[in-house]
PDB file of N, CA and C in Angstrom:
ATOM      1  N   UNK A   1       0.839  -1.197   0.000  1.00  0.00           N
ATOM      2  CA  UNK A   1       0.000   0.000   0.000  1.00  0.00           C
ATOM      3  C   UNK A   1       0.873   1.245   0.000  1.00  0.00           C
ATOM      4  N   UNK A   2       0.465   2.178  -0.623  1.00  0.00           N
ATOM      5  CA  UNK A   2       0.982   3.424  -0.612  1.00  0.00           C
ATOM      6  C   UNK A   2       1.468   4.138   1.041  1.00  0.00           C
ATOM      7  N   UNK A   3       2.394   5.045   0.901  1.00  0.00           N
ATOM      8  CA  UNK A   3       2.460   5.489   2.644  1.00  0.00           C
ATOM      9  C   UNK A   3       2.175   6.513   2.416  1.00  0.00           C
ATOM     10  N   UNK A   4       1.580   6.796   4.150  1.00  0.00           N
ATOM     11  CA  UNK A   4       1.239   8.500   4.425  1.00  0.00           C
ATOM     12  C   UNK A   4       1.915   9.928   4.453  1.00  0.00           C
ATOM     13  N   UNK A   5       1.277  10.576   4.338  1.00  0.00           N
ATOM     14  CA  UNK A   5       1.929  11.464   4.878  1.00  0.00           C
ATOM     15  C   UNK A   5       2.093  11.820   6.467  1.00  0.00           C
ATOM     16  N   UNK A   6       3.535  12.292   6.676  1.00  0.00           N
ATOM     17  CA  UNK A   6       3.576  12.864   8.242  1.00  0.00           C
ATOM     18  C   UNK A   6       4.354  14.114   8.152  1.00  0.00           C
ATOM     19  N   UNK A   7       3.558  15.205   9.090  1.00  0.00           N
ATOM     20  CA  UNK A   7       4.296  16.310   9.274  1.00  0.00           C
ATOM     21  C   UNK A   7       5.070  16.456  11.038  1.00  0.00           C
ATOM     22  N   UNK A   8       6.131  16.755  10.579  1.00  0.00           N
ATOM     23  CA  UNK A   8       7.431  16.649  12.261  1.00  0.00           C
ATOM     24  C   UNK A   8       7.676  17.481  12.371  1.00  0.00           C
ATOM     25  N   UNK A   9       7.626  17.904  13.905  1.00  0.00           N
ATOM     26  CA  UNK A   9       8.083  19.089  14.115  1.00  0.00           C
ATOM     27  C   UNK A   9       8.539  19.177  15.276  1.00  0.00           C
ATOM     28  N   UNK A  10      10.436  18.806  15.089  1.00  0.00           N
ATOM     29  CA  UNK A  10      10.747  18.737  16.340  1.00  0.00           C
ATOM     30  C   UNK A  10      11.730  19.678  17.069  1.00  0.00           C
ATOM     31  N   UNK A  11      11.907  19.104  18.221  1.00  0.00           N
ATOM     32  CA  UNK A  11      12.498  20.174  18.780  1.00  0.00           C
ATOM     33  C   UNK A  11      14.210  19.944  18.847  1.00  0.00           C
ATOM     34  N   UNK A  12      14.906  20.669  19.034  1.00  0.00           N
ATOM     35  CA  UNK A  12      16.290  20.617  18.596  1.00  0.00           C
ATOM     36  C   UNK A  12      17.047  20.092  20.105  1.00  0.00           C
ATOM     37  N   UNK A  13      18.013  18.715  19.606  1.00  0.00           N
ATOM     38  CA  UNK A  13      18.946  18.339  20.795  1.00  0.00           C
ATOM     39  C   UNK A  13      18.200  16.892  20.524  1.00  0.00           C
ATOM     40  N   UNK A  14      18.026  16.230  22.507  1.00  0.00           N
ATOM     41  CA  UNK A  14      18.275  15.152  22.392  1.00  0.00           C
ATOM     42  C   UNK A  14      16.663  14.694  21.690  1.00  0.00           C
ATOM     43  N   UNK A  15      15.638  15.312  21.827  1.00  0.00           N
ATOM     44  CA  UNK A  15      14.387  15.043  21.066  1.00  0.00           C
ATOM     45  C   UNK A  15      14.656  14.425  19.537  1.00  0.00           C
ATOM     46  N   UNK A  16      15.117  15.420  18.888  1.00  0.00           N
ATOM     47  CA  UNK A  16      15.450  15.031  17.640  1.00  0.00           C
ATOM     48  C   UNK A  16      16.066  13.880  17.364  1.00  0.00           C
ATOM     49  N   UNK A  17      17.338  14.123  17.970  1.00  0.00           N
ATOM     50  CA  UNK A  17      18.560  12.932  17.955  1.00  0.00           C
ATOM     51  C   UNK A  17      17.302  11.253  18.191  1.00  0.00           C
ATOM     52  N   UNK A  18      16.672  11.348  19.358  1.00  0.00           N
ATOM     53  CA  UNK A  18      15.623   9.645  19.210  1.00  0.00           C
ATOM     54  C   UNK A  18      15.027   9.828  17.804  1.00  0.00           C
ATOM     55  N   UNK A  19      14.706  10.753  17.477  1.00  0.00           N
ATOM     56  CA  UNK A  19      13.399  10.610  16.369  1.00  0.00           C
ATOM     57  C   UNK A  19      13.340  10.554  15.395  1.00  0.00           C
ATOM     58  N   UNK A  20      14.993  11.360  15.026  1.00  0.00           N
ATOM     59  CA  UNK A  20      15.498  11.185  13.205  1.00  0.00           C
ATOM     60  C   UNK A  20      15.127   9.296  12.985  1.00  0.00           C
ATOM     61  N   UNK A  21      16.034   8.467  13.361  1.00  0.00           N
ATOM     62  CA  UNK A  21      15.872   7.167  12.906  1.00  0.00           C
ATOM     63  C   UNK A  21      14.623   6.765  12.958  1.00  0.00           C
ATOM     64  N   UNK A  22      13.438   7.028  13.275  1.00  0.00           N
ATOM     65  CA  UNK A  22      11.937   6.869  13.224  1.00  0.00           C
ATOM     66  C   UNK A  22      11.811   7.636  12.102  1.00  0.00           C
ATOM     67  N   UNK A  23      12.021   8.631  11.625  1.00  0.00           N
ATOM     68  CA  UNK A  23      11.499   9.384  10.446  1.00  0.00           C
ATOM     69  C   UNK A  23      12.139   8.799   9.481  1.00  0.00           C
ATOM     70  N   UNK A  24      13.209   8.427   9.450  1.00  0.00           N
ATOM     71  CA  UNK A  24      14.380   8.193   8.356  1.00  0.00           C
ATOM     72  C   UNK A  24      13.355   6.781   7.593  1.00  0.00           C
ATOM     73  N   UNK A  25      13.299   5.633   8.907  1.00  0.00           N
ATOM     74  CA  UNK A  25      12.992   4.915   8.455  1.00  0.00           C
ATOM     75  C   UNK A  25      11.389   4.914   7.518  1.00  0.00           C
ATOM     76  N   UNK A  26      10.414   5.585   8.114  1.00  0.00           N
ATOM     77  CA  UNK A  26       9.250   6.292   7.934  1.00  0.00           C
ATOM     78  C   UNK A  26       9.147   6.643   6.429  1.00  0.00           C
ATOM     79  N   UNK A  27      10.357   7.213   6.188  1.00  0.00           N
ATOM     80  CA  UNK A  27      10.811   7.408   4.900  1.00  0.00           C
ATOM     81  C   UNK A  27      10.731   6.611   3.704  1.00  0.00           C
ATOM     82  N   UNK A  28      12.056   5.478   4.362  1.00  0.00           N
ATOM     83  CA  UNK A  28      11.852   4.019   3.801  1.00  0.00           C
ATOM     84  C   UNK A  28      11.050   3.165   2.978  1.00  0.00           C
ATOM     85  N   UNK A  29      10.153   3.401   4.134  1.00  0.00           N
ATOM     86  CA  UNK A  29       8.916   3.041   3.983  1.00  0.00           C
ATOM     87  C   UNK A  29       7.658   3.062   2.860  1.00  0.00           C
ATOM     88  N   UNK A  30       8.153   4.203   2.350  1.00  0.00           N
ATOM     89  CA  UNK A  30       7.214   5.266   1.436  1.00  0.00           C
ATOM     90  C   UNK A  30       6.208   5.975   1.980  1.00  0.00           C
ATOM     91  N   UNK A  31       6.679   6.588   2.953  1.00  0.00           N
ATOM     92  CA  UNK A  31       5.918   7.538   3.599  1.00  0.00           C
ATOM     93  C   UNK A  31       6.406   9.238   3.060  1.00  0.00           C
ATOM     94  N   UNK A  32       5.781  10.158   2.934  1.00  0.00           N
ATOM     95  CA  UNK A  32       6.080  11.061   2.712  1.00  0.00           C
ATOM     96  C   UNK A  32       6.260  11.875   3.572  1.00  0.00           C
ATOM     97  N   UNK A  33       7.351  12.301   3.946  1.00  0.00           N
ATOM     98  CA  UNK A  33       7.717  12.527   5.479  1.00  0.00           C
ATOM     99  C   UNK A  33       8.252  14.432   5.467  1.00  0.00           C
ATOM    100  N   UNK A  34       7.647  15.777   5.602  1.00  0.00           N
ATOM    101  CA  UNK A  34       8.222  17.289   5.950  1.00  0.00           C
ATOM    102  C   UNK A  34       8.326  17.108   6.882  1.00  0.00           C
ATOM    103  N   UNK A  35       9.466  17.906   7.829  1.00  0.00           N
ATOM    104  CA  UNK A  35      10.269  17.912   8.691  1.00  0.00           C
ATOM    105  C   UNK A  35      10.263  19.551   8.494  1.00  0.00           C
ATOM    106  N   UNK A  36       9.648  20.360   9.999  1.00  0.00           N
ATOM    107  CA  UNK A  36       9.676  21.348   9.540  1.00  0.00           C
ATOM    108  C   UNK A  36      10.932  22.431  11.166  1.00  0.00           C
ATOM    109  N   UNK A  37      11.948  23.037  10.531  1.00  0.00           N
ATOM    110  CA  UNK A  37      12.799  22.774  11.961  1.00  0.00           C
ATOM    111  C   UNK A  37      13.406  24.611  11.803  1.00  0.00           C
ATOM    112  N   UNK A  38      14.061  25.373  13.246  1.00  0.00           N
ATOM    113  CA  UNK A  38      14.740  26.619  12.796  1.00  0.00           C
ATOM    114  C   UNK A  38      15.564  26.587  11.852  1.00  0.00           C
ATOM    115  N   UNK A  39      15.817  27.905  10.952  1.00  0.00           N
ATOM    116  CA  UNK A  39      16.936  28.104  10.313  1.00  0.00           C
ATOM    117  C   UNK A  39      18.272  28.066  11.386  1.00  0.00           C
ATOM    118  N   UNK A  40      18.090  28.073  12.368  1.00  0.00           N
ATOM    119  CA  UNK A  40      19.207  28.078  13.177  1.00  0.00           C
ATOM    120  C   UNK A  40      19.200  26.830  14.083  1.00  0.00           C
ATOM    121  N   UNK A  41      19.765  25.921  14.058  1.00  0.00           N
ATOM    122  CA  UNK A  41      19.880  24.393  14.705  1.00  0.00           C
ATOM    123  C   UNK A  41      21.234  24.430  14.918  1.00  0.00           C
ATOM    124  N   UNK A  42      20.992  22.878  15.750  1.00  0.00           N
ATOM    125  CA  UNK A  42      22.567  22.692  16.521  1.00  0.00           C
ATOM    126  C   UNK A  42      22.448  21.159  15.855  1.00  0.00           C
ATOM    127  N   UNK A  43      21.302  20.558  15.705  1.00  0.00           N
ATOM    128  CA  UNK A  43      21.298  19.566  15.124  1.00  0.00           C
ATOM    129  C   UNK A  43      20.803  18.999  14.097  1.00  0.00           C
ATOM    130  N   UNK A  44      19.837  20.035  13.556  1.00  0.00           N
ATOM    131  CA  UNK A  44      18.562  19.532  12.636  1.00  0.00           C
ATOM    132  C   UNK A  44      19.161  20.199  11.039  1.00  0.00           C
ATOM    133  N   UNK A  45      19.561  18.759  10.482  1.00  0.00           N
ATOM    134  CA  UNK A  45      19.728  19.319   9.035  1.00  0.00           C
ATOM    135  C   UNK A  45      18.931  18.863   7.931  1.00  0.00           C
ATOM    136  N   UNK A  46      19.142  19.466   6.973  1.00  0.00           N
ATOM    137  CA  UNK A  46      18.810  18.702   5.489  1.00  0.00           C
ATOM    138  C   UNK A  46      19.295  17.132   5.463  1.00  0.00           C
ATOM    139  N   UNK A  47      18.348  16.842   4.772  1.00  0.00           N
ATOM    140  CA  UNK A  47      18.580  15.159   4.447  1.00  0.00           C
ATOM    141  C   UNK A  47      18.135  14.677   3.047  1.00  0.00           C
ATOM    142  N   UNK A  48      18.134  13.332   3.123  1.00  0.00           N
ATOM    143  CA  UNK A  48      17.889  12.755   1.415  1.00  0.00           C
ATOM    144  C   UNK A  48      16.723  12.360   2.140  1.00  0.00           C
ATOM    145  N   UNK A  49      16.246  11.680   3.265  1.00  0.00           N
ATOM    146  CA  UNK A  49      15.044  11.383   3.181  1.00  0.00           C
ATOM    147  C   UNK A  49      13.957  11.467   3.431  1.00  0.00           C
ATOM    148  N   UNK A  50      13.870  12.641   3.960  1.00  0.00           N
ATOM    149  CA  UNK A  50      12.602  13.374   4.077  1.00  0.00           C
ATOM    150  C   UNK A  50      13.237  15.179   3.594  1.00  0.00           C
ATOM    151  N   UNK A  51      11.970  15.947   3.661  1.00  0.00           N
ATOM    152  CA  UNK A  51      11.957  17.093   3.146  1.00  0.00           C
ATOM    153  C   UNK A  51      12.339  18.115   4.011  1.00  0.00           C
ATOM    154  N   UNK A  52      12.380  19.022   3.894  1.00  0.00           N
ATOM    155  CA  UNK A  52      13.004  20.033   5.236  1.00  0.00           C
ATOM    156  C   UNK A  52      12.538  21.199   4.871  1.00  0.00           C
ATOM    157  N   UNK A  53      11.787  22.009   5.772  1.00  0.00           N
ATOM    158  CA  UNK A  53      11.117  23.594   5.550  1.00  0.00           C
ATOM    159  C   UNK A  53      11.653  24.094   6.311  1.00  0.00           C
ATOM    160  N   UNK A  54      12.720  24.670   6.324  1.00  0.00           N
ATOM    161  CA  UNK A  54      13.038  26.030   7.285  1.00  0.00           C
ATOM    162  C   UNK A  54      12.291  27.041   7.729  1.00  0.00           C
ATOM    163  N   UNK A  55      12.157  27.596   9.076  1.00  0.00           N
ATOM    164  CA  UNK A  55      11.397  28.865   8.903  1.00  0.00           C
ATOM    165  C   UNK A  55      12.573  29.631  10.151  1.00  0.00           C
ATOM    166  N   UNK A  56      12.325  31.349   9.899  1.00  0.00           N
ATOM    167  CA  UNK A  56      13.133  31.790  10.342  1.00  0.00           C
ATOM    168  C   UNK A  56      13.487  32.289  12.238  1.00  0.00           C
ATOM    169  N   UNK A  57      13.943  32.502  12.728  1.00  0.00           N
ATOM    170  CA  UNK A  57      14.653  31.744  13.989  1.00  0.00           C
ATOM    171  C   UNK A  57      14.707  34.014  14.064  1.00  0.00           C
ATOM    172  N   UNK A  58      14.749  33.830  15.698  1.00  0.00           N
ATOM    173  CA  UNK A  58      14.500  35.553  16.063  1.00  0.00           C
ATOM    174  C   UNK A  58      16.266  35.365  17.016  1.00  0.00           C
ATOM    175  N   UNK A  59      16.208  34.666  16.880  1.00  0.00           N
ATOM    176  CA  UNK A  59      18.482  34.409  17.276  1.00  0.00           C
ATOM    177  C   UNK A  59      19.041  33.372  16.676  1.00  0.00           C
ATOM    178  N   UNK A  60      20.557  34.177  17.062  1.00  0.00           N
ATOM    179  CA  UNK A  60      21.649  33.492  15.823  1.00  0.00           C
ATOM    180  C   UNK A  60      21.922  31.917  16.786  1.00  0.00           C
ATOM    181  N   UNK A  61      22.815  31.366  16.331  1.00  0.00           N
ATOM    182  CA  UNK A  61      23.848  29.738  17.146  1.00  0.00           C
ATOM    183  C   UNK A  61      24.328  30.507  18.130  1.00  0.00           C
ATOM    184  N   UNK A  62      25.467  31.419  18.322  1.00  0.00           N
ATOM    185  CA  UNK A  62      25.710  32.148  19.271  1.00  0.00           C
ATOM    186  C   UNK A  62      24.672  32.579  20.816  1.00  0.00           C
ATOM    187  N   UNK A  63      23.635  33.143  20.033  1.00  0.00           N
ATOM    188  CA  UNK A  63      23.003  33.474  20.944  1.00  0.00           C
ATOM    189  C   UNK A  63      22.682  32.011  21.667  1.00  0.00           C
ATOM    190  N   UNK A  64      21.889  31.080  20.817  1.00  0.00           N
ATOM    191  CA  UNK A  64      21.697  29.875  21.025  1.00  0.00           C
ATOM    192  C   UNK A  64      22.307  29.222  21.932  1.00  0.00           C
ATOM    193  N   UNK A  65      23.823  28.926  21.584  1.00  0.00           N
ATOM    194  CA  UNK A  65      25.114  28.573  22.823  1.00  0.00           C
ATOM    195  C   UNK A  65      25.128  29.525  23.530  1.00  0.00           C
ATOM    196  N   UNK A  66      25.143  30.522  24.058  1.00  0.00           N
ATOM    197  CA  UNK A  66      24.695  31.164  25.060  1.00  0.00           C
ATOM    198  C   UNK A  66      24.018  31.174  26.213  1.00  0.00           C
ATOM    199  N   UNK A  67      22.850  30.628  25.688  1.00  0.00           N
ATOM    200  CA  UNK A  67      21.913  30.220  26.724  1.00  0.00           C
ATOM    201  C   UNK A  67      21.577  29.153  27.348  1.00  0.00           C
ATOM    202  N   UNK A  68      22.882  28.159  26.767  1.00  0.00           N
ATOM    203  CA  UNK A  68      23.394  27.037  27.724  1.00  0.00           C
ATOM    204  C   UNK A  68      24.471  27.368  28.919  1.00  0.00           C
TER     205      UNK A  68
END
């Protein structure tokens, strides 16, 4: 059977880090998988197997590391 669609929207660090290999595979699958994450991440990139929508982020990485 054909796969679904899923829209993700996660949050950056160790969230992501469990959940990529669930999406990846999701992927696999033939699922049609957007991934929608900041222009500014520490972890969340472009990939081959799912899609990626950036939207724009109100601080830089700096600021970001900062506030650790």
């Amino acid at each position: 059977s054909d796969g679904g669609k899923l829209l993700v929207l996660p949050m950056d660090g160790s969230h992501w880090l469990s959940m990529r290999p669930l999406v990846e595979k999701l992927s696999e699958r033939g699922h049609k998988v957007v991934v929608v994450i900041p222009e500014v991440s520490w972890q969340m990139r472009v990939a081959q197997a799912y899609t990626v929508k950036a939207y724009p982020a109100s601080y830089t990485l700096e600021k970001l590391e900062g506030s650790l």
